[in-house]
PDB file of N, CA and C in Angstrom:
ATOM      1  N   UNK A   1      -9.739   7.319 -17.562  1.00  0.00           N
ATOM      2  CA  UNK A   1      -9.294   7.391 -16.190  1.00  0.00           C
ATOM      3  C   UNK A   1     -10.051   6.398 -15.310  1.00  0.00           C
ATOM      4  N   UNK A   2     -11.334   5.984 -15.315  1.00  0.00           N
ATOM      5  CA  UNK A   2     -11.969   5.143 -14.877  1.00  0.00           C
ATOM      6  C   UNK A   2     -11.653   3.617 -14.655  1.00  0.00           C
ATOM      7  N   UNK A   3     -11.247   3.327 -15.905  1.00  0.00           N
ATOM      8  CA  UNK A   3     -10.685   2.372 -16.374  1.00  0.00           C
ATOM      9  C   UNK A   3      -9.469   2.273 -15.402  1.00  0.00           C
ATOM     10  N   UNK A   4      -8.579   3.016 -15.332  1.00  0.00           N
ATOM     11  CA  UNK A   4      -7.094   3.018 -14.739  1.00  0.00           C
ATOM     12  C   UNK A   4      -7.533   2.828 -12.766  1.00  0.00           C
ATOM     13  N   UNK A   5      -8.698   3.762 -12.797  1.00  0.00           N
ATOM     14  CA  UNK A   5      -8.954   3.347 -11.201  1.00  0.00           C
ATOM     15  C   UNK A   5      -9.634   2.077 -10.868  1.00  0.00           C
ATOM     16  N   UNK A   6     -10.309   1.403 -11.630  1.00  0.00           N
ATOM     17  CA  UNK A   6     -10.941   0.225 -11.432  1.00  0.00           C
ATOM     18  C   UNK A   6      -9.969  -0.862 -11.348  1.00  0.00           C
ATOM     19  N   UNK A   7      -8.626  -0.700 -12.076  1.00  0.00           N
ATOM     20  CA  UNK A   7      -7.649  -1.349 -12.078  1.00  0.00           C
ATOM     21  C   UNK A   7      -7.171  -1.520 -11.131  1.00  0.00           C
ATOM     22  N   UNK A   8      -6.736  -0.144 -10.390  1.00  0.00           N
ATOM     23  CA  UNK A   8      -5.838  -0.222  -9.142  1.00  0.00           C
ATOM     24  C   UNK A   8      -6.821  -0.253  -8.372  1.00  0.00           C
ATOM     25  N   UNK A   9      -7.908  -0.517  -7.777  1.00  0.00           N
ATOM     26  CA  UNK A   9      -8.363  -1.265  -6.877  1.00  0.00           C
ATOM     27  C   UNK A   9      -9.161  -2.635  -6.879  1.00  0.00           C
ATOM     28  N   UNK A  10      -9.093  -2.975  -8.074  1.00  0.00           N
ATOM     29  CA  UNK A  10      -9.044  -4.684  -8.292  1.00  0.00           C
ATOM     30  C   UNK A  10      -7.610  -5.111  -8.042  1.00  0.00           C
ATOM     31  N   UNK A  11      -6.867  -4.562  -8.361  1.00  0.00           N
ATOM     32  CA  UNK A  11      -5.402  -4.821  -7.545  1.00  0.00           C
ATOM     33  C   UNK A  11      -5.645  -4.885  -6.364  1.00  0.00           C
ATOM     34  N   UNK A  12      -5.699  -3.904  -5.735  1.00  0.00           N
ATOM     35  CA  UNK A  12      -5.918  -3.908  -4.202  1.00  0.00           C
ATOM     36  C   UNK A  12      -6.545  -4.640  -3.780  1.00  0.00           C
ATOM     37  N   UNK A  13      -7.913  -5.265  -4.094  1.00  0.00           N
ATOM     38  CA  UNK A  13      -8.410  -6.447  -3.646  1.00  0.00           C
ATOM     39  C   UNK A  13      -7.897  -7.641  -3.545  1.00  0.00           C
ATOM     40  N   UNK A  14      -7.492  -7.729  -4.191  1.00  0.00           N
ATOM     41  CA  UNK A  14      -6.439  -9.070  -4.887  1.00  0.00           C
ATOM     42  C   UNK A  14      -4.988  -8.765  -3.696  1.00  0.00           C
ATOM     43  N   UNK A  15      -4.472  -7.634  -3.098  1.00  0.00           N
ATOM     44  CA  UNK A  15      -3.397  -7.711  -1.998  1.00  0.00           C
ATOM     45  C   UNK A  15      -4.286  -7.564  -1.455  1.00  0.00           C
ATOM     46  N   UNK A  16      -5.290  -7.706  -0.552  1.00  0.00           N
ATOM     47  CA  UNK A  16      -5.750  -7.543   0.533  1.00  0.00           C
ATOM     48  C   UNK A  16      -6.548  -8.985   0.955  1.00  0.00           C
ATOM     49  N   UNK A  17      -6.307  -9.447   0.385  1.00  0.00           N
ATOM     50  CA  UNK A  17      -6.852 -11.331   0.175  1.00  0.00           C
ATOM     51  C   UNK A  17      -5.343 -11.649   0.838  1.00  0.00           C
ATOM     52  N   UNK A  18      -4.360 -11.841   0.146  1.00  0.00           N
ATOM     53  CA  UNK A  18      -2.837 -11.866   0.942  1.00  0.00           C
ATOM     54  C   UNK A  18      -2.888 -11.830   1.970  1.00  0.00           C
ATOM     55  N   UNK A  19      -3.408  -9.880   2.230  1.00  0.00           N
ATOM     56  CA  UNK A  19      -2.985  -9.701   3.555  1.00  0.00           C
ATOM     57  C   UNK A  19      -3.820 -10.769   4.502  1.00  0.00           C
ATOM     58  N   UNK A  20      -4.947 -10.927   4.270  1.00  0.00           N
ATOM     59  CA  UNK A  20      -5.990 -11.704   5.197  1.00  0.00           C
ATOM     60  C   UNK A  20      -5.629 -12.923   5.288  1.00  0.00           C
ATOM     61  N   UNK A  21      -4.920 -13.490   4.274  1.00  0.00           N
ATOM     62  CA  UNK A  21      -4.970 -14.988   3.868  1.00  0.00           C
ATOM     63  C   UNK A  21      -3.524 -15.311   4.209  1.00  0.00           C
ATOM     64  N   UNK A  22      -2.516 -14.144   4.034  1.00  0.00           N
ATOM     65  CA  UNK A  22      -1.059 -15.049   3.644  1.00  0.00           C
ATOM     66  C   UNK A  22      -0.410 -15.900   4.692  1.00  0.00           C
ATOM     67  N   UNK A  23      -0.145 -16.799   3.911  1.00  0.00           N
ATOM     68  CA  UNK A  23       0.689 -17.948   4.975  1.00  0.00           C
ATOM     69  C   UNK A  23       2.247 -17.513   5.940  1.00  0.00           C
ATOM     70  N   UNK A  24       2.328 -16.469   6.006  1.00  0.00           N
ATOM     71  CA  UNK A  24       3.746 -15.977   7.074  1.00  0.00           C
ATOM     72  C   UNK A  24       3.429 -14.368   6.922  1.00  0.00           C
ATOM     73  N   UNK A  25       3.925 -14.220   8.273  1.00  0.00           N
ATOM     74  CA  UNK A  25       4.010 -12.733   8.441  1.00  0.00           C
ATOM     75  C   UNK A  25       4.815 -11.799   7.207  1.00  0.00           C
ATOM     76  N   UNK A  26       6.003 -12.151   6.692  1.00  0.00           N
ATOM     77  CA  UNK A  26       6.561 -11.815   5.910  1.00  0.00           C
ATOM     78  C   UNK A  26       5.480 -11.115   4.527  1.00  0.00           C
ATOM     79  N   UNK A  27       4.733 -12.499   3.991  1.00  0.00           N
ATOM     80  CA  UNK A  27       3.758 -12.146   2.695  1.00  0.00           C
ATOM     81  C   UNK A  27       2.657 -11.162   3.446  1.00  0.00           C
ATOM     82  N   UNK A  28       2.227 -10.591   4.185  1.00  0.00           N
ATOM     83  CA  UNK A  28       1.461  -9.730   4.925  1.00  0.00           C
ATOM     84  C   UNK A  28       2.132  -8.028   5.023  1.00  0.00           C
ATOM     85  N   UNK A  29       3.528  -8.651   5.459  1.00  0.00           N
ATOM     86  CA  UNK A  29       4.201  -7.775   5.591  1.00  0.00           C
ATOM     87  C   UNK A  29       4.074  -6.384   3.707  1.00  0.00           C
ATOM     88  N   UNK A  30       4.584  -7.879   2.911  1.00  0.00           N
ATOM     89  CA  UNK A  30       4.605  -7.181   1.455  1.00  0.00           C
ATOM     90  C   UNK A  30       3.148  -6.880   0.920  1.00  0.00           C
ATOM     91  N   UNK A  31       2.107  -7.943   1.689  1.00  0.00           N
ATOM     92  CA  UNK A  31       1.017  -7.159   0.690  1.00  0.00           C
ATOM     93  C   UNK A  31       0.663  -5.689   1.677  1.00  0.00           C
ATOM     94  N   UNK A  32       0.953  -5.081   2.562  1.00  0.00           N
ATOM     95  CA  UNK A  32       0.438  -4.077   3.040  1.00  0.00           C
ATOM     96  C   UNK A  32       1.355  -3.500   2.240  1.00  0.00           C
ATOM     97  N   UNK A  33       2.636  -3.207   2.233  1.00  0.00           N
ATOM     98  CA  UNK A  33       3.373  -2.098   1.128  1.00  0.00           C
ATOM     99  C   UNK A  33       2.985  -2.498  -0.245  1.00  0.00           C
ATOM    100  N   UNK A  34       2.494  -3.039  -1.109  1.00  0.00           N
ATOM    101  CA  UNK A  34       2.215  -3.488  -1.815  1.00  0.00           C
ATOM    102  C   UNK A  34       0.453  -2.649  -2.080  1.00  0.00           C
ATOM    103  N   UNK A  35      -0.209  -2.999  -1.210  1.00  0.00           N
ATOM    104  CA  UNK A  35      -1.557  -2.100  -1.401  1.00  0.00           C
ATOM    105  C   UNK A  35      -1.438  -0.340  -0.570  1.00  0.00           C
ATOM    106  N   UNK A  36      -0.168  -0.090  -0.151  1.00  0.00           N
ATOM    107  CA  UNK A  36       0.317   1.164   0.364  1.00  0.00           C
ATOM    108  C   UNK A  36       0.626   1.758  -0.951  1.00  0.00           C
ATOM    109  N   UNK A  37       1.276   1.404  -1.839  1.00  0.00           N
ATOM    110  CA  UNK A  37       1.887   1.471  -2.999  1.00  0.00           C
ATOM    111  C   UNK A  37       0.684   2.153  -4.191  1.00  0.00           C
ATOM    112  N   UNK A  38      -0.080   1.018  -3.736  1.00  0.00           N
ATOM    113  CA  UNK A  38      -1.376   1.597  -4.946  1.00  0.00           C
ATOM    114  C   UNK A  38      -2.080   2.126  -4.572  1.00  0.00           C
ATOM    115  N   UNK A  39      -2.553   2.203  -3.416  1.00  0.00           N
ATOM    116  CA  UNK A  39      -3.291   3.900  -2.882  1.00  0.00           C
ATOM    117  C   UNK A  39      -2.655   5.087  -3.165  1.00  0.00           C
ATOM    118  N   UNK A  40      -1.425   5.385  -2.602  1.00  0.00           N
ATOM    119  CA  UNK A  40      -0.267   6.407  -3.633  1.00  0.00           C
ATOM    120  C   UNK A  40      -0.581   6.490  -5.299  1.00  0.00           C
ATOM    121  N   UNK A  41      -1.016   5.144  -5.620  1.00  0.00           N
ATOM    122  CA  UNK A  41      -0.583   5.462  -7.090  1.00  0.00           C
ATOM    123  C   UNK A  41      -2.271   5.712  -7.444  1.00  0.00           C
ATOM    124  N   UNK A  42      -3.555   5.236  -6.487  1.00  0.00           N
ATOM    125  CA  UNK A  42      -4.296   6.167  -6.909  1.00  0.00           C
ATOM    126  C   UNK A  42      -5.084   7.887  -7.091  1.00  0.00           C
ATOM    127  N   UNK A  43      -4.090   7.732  -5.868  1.00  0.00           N
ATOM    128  CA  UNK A  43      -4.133   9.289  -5.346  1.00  0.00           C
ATOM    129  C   UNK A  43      -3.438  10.234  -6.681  1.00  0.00           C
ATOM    130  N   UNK A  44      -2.142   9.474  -6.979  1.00  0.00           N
ATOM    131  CA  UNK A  44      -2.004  11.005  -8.441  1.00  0.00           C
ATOM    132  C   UNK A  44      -2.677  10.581  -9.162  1.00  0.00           C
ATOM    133  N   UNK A  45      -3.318   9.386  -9.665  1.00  0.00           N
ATOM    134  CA  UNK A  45      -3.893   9.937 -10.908  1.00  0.00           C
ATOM    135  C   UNK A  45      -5.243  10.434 -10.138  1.00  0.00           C
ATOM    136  N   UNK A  46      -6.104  10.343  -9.078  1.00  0.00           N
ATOM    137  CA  UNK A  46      -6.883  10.973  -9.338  1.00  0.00           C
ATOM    138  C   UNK A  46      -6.343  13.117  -9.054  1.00  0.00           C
ATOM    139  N   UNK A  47      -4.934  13.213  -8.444  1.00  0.00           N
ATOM    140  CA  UNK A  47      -4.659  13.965  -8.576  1.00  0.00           C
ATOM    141  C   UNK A  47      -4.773  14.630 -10.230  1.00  0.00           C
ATOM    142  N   UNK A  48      -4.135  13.960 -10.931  1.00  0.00           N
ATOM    143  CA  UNK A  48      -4.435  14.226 -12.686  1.00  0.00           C
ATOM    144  C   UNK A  48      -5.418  14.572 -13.051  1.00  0.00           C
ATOM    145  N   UNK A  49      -6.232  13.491 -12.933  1.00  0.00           N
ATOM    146  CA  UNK A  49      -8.024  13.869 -13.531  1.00  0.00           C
ATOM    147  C   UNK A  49      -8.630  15.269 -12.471  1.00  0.00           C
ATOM    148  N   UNK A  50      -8.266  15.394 -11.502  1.00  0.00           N
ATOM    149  CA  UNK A  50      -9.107  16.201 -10.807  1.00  0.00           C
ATOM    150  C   UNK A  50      -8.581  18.035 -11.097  1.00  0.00           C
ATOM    151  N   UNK A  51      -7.168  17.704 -11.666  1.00  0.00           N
ATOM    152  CA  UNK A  51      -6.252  18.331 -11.619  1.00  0.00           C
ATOM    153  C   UNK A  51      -6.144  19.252 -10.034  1.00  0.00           C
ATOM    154  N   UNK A  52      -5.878  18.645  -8.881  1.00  0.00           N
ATOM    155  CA  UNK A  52      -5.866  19.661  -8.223  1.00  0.00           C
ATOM    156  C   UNK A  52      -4.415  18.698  -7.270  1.00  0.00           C
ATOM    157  N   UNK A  53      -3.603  19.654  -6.821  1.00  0.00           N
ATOM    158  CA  UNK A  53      -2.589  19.228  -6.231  1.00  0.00           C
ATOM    159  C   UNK A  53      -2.831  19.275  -4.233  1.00  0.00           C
ATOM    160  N   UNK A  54      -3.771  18.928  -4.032  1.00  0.00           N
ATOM    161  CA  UNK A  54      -4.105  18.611  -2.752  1.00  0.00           C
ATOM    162  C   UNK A  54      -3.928  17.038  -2.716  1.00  0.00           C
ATOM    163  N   UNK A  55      -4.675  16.289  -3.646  1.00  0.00           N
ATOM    164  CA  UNK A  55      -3.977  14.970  -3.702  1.00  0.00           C
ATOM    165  C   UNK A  55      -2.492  14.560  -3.785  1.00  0.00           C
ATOM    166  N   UNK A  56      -1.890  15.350  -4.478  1.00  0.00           N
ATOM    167  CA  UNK A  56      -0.263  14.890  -4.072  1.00  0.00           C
ATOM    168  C   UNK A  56       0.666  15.564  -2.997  1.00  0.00           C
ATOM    169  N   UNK A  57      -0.451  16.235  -2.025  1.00  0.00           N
ATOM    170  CA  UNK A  57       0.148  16.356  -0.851  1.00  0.00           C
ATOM    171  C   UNK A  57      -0.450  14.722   0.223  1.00  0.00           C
ATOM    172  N   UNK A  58      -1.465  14.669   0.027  1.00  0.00           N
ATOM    173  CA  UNK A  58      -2.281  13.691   0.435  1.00  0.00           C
ATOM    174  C   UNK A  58      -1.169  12.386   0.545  1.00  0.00           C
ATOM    175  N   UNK A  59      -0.585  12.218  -1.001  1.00  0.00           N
ATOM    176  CA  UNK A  59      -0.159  11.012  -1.236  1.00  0.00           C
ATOM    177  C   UNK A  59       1.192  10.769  -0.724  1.00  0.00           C
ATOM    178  N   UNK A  60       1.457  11.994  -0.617  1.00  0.00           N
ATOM    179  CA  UNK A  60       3.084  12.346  -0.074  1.00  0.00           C
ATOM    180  C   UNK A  60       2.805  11.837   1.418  1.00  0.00           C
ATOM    181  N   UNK A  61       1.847  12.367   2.206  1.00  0.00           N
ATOM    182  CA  UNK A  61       1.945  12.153   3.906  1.00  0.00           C
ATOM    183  C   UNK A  61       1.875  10.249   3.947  1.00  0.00           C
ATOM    184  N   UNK A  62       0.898  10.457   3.063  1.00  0.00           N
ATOM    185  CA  UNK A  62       0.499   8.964   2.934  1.00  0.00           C
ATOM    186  C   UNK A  62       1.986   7.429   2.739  1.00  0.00           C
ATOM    187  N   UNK A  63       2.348   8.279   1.781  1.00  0.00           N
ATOM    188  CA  UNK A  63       4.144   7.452   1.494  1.00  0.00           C
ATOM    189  C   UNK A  63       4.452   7.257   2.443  1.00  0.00           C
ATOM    190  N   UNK A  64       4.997   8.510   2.790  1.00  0.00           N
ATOM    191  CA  UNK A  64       5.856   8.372   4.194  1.00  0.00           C
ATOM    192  C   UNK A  64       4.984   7.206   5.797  1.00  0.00           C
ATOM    193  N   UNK A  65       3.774   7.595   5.559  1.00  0.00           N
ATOM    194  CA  UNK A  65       3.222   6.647   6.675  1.00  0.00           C
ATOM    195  C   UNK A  65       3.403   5.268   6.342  1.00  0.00           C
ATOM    196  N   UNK A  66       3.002   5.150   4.733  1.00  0.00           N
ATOM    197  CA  UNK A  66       2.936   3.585   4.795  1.00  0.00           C
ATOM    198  C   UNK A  66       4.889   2.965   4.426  1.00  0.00           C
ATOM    199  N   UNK A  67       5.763   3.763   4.473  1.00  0.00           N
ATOM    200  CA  UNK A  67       7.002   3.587   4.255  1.00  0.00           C
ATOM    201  C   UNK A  67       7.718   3.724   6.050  1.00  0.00           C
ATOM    202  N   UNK A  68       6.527   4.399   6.721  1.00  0.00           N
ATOM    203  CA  UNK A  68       7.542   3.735   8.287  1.00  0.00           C
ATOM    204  C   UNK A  68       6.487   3.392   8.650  1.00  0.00           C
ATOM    205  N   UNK A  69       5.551   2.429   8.487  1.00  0.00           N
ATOM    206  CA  UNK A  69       4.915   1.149   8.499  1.00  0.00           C
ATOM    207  C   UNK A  69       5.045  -0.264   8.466  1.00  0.00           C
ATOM    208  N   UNK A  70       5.876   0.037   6.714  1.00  0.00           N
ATOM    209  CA  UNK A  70       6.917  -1.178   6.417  1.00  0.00           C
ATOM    210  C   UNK A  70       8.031  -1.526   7.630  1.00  0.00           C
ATOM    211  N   UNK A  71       8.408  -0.164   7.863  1.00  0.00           N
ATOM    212  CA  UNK A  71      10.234  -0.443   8.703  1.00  0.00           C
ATOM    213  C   UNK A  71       9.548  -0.936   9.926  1.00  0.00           C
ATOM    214  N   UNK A  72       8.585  -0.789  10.223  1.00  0.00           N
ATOM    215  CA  UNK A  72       8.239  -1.137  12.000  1.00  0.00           C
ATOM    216  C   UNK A  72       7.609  -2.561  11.552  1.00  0.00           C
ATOM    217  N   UNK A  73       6.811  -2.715  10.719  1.00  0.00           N
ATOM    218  CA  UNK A  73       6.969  -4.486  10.729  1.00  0.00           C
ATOM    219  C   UNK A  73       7.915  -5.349  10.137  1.00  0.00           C
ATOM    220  N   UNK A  74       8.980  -4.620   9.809  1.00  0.00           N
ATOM    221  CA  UNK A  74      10.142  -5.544   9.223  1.00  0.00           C
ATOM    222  C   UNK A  74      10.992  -5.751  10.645  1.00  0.00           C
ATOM    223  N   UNK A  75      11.266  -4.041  11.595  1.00  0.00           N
ATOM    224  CA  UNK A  75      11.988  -4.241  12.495  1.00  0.00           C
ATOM    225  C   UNK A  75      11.483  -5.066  13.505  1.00  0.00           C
ATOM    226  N   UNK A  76      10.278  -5.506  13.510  1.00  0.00           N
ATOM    227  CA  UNK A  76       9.010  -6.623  14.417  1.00  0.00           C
ATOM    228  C   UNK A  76       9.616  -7.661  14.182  1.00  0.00           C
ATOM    229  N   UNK A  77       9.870  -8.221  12.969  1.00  0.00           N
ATOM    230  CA  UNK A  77      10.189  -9.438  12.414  1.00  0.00           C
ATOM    231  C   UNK A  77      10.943  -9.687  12.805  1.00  0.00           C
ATOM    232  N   UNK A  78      12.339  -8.991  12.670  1.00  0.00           N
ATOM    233  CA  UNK A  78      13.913  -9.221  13.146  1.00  0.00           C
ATOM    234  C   UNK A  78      13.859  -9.380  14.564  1.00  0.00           C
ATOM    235  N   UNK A  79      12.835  -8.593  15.141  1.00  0.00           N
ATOM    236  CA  UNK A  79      13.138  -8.760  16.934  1.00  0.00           C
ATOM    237  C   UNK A  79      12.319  -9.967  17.285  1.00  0.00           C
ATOM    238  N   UNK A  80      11.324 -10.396  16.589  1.00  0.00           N
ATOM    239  CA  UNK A  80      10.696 -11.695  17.167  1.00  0.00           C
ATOM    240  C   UNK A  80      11.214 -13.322  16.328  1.00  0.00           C
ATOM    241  N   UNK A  81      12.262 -12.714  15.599  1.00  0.00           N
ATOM    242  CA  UNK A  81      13.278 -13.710  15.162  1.00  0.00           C
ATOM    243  C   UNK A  81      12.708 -14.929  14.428  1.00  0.00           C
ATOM    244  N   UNK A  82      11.571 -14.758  14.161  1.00  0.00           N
ATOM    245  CA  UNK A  82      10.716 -16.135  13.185  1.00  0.00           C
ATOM    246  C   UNK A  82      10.397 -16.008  12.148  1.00  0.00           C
ATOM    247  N   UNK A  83       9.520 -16.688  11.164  1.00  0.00           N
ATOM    248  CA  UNK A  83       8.755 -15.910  10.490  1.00  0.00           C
ATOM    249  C   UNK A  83       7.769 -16.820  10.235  1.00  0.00           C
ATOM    250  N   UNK A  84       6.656 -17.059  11.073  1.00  0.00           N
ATOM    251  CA  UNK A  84       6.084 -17.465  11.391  1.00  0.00           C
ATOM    252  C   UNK A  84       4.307 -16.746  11.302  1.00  0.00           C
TER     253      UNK A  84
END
């Protein structure tokens, strides 16, 4: 299990360089759902190993935040008409 979490947050490091670095709002846009994605996906497994299902309530509120996160900087994009 260790192994599997060291993974997904060397991932995450690696989108969060993107986010800091990427050349258009757009690639910013994807690495935040993108490292939204793998916080979710570390939350069940440490839900698994811990076995306790407080983490996949956790991960559930969490979805949903970072899923109308996405829609409000996509709907940003469309209203400031660039992508710049």
């Amino acid at each position: 299990m260790d192994f599997f979490v060291f993974l997904i947050l060397f991932a995450m490091l690696i989108a969060s360089i993107r986010l800091l670095m990427g050349p258009n709002f757009a690639d910013k846009v994807v690495a935040f759902d993108t490292m939204s994605i793998m916080a979710i996906s570390l939350l069940v497994l440490l839900s698994i190993g811990y076995k306790s299902a407080l983490y996949l309530d956790v991960a559930f509120v969490f979805a949903l935040i970072g899923f109308i996160g996405t829609i409000i900087f996509a709907r940003f994009n469309i209203l400031r008409g660039k992508d710049a």
